[in-house]
Protein backbone atom coordinates (compact mmCIF):
# COMPACT_ATOMS: atom_id res chain seq x y z
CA UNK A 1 1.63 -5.85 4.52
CA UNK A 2 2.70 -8.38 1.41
CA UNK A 3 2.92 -11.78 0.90
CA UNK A 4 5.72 -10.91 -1.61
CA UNK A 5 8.71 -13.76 -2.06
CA UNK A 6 12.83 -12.47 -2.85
CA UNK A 7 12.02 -13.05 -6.81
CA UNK A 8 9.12 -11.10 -6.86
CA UNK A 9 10.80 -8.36 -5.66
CA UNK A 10 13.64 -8.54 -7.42
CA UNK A 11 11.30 -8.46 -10.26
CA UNK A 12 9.26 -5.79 -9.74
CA UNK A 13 11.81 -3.21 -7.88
CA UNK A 14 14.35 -3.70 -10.87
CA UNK A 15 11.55 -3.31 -13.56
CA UNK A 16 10.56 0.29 -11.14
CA UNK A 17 14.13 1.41 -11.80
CA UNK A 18 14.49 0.80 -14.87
CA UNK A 19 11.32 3.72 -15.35
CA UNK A 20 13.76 5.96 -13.50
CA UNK A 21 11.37 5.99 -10.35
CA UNK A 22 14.64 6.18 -8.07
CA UNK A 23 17.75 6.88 -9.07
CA UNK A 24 19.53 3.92 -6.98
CA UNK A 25 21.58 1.60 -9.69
CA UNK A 26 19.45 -2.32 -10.63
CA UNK A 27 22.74 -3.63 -9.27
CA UNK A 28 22.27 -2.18 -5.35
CA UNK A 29 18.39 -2.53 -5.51
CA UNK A 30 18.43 -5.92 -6.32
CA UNK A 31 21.53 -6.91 -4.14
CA UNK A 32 19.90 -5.34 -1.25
CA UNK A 33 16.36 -6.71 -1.59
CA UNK A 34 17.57 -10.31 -2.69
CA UNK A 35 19.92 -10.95 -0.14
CA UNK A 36 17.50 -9.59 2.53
CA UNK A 37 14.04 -11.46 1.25
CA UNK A 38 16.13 -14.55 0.25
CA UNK A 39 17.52 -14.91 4.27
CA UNK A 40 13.48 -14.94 5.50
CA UNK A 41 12.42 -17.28 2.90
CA UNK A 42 15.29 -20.06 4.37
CA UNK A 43 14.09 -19.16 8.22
CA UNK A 44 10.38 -19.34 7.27
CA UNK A 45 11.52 -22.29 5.15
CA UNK A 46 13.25 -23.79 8.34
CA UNK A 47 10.28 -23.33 10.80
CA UNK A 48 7.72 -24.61 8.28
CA UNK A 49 10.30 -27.60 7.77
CA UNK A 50 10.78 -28.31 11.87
CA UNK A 51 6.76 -27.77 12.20
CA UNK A 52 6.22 -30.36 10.03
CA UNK A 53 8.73 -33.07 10.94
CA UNK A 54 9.75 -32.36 14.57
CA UNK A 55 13.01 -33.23 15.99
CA UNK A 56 12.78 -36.74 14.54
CA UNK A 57 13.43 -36.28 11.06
CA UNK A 58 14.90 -32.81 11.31
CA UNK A 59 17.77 -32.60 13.89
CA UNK A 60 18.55 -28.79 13.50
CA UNK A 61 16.18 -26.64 15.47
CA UNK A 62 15.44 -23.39 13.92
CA UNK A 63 17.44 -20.32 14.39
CA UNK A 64 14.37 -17.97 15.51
CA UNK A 65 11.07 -19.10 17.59
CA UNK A 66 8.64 -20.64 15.33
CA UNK A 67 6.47 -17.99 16.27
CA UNK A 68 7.14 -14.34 17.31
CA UNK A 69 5.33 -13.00 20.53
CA UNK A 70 6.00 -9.50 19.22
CA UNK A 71 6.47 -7.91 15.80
CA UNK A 72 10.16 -8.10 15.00
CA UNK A 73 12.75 -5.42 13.88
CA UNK A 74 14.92 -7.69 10.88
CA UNK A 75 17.81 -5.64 9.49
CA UNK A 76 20.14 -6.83 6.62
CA UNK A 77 22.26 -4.56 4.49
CA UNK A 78 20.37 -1.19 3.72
CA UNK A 79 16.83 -2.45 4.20
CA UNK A 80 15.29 -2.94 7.50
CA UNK A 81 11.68 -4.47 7.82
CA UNK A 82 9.01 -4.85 10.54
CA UNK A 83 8.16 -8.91 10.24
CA UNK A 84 4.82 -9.91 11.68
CA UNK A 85 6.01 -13.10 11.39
CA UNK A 86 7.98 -15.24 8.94
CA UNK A 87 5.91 -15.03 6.07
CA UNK A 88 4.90 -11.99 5.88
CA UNK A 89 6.35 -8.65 5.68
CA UNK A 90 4.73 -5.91 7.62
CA UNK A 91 6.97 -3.29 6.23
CA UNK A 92 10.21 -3.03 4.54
CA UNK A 93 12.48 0.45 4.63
CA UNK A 94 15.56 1.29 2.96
CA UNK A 95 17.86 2.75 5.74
CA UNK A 96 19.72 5.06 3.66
CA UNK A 97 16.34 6.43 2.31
CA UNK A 98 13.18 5.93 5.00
CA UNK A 99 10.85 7.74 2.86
CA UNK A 100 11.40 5.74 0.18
CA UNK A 101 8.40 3.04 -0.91
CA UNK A 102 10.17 0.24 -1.41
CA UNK A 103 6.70 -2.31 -0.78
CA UNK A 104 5.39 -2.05 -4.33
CA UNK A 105 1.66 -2.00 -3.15
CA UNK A 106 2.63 0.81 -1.14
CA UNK A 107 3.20 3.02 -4.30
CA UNK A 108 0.03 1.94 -6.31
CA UNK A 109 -2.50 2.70 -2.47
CA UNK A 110 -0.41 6.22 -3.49
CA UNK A 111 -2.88 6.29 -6.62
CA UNK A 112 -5.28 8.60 -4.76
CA UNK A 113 -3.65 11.06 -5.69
CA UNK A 114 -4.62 11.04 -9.37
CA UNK A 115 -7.92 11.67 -8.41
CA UNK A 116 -7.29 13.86 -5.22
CA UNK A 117 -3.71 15.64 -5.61
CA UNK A 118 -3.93 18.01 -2.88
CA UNK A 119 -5.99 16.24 -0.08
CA UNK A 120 -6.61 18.09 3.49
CA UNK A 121 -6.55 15.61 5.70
CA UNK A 122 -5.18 12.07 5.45
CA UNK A 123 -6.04 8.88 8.00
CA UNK A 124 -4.03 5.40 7.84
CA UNK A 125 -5.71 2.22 9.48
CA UNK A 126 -2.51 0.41 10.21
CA UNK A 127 0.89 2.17 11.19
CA UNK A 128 3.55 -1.03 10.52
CA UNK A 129 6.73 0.86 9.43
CA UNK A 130 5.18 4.00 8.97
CA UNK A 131 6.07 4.18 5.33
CA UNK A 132 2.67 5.59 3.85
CA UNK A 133 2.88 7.89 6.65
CA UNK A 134 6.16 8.95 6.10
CA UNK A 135 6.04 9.53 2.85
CA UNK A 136 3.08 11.51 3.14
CA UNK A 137 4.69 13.50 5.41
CA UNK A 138 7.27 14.47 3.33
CA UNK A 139 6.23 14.68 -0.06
CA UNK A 140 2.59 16.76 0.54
CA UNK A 141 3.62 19.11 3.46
CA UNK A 142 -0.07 20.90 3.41
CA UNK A 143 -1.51 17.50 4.59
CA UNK A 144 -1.97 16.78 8.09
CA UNK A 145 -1.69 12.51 8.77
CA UNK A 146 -3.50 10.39 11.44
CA UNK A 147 -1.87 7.47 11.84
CA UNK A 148 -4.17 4.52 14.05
CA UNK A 149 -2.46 1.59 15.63
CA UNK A 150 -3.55 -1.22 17.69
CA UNK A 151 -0.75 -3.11 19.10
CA UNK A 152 1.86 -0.75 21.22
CA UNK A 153 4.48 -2.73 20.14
CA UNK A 154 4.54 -1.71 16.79
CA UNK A 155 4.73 2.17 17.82
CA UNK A 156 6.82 1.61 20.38
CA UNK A 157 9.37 0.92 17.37
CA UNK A 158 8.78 4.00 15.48
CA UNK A 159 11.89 5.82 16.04
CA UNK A 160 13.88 3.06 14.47
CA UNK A 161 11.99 3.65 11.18
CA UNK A 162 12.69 7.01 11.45
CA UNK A 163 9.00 8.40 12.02
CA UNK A 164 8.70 12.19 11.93
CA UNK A 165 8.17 13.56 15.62
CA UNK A 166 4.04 14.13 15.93
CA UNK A 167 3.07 17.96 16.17
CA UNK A 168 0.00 19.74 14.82
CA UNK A 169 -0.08 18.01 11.12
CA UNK A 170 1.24 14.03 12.31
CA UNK A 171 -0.31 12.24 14.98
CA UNK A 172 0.01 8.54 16.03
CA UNK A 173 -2.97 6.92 17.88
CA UNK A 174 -3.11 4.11 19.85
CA UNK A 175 -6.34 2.31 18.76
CA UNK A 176 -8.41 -0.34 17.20
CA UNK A 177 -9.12 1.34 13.68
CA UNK A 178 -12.26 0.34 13.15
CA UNK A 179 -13.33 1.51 16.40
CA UNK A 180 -11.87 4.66 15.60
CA UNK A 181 -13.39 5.21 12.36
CA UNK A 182 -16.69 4.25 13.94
CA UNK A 183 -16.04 6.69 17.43
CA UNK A 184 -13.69 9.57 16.55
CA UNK A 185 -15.31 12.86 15.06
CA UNK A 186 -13.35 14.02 12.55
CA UNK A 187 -13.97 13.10 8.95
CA UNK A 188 -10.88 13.20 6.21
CA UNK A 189 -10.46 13.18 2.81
CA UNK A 190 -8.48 9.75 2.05
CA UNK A 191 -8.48 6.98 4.31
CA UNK A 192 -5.97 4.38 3.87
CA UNK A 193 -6.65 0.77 5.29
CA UNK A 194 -3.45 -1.07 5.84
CA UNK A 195 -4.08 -3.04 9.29
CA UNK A 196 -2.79 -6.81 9.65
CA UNK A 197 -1.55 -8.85 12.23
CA UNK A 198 0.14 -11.90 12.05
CA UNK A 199 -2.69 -13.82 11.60
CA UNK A 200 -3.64 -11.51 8.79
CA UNK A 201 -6.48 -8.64 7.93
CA UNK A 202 -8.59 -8.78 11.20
CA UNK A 203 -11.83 -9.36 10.79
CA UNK A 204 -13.03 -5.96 11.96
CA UNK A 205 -11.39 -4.05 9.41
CA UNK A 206 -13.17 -5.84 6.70
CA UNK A 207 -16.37 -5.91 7.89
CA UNK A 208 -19.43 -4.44 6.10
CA UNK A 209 -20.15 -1.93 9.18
CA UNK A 210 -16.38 -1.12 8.86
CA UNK A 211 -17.05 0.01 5.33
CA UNK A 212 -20.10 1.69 6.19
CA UNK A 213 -18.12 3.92 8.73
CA UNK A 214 -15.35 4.53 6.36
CA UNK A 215 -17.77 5.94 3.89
CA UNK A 216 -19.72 8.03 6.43
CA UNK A 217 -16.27 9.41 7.29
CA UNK A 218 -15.12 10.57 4.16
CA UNK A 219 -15.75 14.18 3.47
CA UNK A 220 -17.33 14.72 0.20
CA UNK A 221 -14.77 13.57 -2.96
CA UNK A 222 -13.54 11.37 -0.47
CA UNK A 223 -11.19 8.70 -1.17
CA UNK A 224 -11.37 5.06 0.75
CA UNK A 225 -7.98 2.81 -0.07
CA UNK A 226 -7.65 -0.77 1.24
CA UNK A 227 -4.81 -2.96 0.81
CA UNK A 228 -6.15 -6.70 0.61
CA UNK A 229 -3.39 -9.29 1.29
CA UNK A 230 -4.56 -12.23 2.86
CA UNK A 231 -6.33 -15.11 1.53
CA UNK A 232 -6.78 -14.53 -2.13
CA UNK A 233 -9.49 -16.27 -2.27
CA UNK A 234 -11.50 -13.69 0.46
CA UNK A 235 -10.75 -11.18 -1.82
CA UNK A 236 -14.20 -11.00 -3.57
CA UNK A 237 -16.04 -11.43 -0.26
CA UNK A 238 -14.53 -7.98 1.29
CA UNK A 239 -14.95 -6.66 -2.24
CA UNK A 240 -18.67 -6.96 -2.16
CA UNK A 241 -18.78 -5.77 1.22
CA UNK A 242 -17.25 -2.40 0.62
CA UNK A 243 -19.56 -1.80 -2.70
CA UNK A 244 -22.36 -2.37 -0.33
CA UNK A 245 -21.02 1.07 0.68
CA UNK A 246 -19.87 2.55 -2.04
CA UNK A 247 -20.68 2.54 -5.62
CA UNK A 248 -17.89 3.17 -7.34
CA UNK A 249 -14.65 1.31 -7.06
CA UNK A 250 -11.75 0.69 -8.85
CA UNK A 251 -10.02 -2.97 -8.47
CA UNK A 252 -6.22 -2.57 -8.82
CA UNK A 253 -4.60 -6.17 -8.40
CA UNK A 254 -0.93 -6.53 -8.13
CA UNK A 255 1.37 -8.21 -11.11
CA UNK A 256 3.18 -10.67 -8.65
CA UNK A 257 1.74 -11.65 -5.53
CA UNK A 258 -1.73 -11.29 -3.57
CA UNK A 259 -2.05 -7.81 -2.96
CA UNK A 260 -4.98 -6.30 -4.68
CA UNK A 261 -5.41 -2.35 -4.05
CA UNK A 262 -9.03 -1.14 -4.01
CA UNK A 263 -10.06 2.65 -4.39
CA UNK A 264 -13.71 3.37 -3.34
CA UNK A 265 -15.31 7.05 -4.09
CA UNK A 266 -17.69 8.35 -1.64
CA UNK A 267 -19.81 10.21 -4.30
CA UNK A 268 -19.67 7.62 -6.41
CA UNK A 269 -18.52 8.72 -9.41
CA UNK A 270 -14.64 8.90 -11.09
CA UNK A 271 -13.58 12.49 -9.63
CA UNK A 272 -11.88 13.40 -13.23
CA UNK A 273 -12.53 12.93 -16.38
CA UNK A 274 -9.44 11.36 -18.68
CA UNK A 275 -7.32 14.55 -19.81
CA UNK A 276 -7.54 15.27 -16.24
CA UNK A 277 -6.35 12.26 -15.16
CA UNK A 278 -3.41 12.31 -16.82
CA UNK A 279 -2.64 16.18 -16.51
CA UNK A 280 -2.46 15.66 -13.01
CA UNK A 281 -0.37 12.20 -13.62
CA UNK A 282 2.46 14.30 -15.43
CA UNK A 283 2.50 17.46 -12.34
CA UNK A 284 2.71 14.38 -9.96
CA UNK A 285 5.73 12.91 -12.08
CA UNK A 286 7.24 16.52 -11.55
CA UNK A 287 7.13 16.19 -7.30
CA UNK A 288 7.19 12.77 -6.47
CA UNK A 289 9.65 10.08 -7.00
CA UNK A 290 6.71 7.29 -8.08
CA UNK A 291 5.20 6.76 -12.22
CA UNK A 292 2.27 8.48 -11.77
CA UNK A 293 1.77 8.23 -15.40
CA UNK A 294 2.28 4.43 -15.49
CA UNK A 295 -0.32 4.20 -12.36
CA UNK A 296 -2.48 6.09 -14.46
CA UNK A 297 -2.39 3.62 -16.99
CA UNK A 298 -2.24 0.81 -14.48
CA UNK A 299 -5.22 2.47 -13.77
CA UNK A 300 -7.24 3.10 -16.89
CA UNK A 301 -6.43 -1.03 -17.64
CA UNK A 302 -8.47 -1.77 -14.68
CA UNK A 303 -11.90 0.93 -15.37
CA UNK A 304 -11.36 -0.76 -18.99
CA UNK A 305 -12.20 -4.28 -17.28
CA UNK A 306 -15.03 -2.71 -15.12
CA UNK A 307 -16.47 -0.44 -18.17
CA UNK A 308 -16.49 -4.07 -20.09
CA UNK A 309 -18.57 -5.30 -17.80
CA UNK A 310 -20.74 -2.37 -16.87
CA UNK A 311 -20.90 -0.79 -20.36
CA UNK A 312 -19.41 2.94 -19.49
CA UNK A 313 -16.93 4.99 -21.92
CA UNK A 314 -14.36 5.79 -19.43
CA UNK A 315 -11.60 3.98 -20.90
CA UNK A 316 -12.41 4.83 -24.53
CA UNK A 317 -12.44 8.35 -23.53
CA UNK A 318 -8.98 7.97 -21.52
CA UNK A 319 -7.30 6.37 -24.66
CA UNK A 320 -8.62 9.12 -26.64
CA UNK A 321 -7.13 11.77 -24.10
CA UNK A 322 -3.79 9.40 -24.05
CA UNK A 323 -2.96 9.55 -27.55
CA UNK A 324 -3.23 13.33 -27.73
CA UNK A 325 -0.69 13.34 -24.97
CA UNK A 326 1.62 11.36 -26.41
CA UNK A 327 1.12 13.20 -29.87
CA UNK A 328 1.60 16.34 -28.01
CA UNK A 329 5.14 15.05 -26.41
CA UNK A 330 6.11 14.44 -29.88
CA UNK A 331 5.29 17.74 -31.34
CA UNK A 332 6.79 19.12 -28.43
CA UNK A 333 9.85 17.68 -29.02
């Protein structure tokens, strides 16, 4: 889920492109996304507008409910997106390609796999659109997915986002999350929290005894990834409750907008040292159509602010490794 606005998009996407992380032209990108984003900012501006003022002083009722009963299917163009209500996109997918992550903070919760590359088994707290789940379907075909969703509504819409079929490696459950971290057996090695309704991140998915559960499910060199996109200013709260769990976490707020990414390591420690980090970085760049090697560095900016304040050598040792990467593109060239 994302809080993002038309602009920011249009920002951000264009900026993407311009790396050469899809091959779509700026032109259709930011056609698609602005014309889409820019029609649910003047309905959301509309309700908010009628809620306010009332028939009274605004004689136009709104074109859509002020509030949806259901999660709603909005399709413009290319991009088709799961709304949870006006506000807030729950997911966004580009029809022509459904694997495609077109949410920005979808890309960077992708980070994990800097530090994991070839992980086992994979569980997602939140289905929405299915795009984290379908792109890790597609692009690491040795994973098997378990996708957990609470409202049947939202699965019962699967098939117009293009879901792959379930079978022995993709599964869809019909769940709370949190009482499926806390009941089911099986552990994993990354666990991505993504849940929101349309009030925003329920409180049982940010919980402390959430967390705990999350870290007892982990298999060692586990992974835990939470999206936070609610109230910014909640953001430290829920931060402090998952390093109640875990002692080492990685902070990865978004350049426009209130998303904030957070990676928590069940053995507490960084699972690679710097060359390492960017090794794998440059065979991910090879496979996948997101900059690793600008996560990476996305990265490495936020262990710099955490090494500031906690006095470790990570990022010293990661700029060291960088610039004998870069010298060794040069002399390779």
């Amino acid at each position: 889920m994302t809080d993002r606005s038309a602009e920011d998009f249009k920002v951000e996407f264009a900026c993407e492109l311009e790396t050469g992380a899809d091959c779509r032209s700026i032109d259709q990108a930011e056609s698609e996304l602005d014309r889409f984003l820019d029609h649910l900012d003047d309905i959301d501006r509309e309700q908010r507008y009628f809620e306010r003022y009332g028939t009274e002083h605004y004689h136009a009722s709104p074109m859509e409910p002020v509030e949806l009963a259901a999660p709603l299917v909005f399709e413009l163009g290319n991009i088709r997106s799961l709304l949870a209500n006006w506000a807030f996109v729950q997911s966004a997918m580009s029809i022509e390609d459904p694997d495609m992550l077109i949410l920005d903070y979808t890309r960077r919760m992708m980070g994990f796999l800097l530090f994991h590359p070839s992980p086992v088994t994979i569980e997602i707290i939140g289905l929405g659109g299915g795009s984290l789940a379908k792109y890790c379907h597609r692009y690491l075909p040795d994973t098997s997915i378990v996708a957990v969703e609470i409202d049947p509504d939202v699965i019962a819409v699967r098939e117009q986002f293009f879901m792959p079929p379930e079978s022995e490696r993709f599964e869809i459950v019909w769940d709370d999350g949190a009482e499926f971290v806390r009941r089911d057996t099986r552990s994993c090695d990354v666990l991505l929290v993504d849940g929101f309704d349309k009030d925003g991140q329920p409180a049982q998915l940010c919980s402390s005894s959430f967390y705990r559960d999350c870290h007892s499910r982990l298999k060692p060199g586990g992974i835990l990834v939470v999206n936070l996109c609610d109230d910014y200013w909640k953001h430290g709260s829920i931060l402090a409750r998952i390093r109640e769990h875990f002692e080492c976490t990685i902070d990865l707020p978004m350049k426009i907008g209130m998303n904030r990414i957070i990676f928590a390591f069940r053995d507490g420690r960084l699972p690679s040292d710097p060359a390492a980090l960017l090794q794998t970085a440059g065979d991910l760049d090879h496979i996948h159509p997101i900059s690793f090697l600008l996560l990476a560095n996305e990265i490495s900016n936020s262990i710099k602010s955490r090494d500031e304040r906690l006095g470790d050598s990570f990022d010293s040792d990661f700029q060291e490794a960088q610039s004998l990467s870069i010298a060794s593109l040069w002399s390779a060239g």
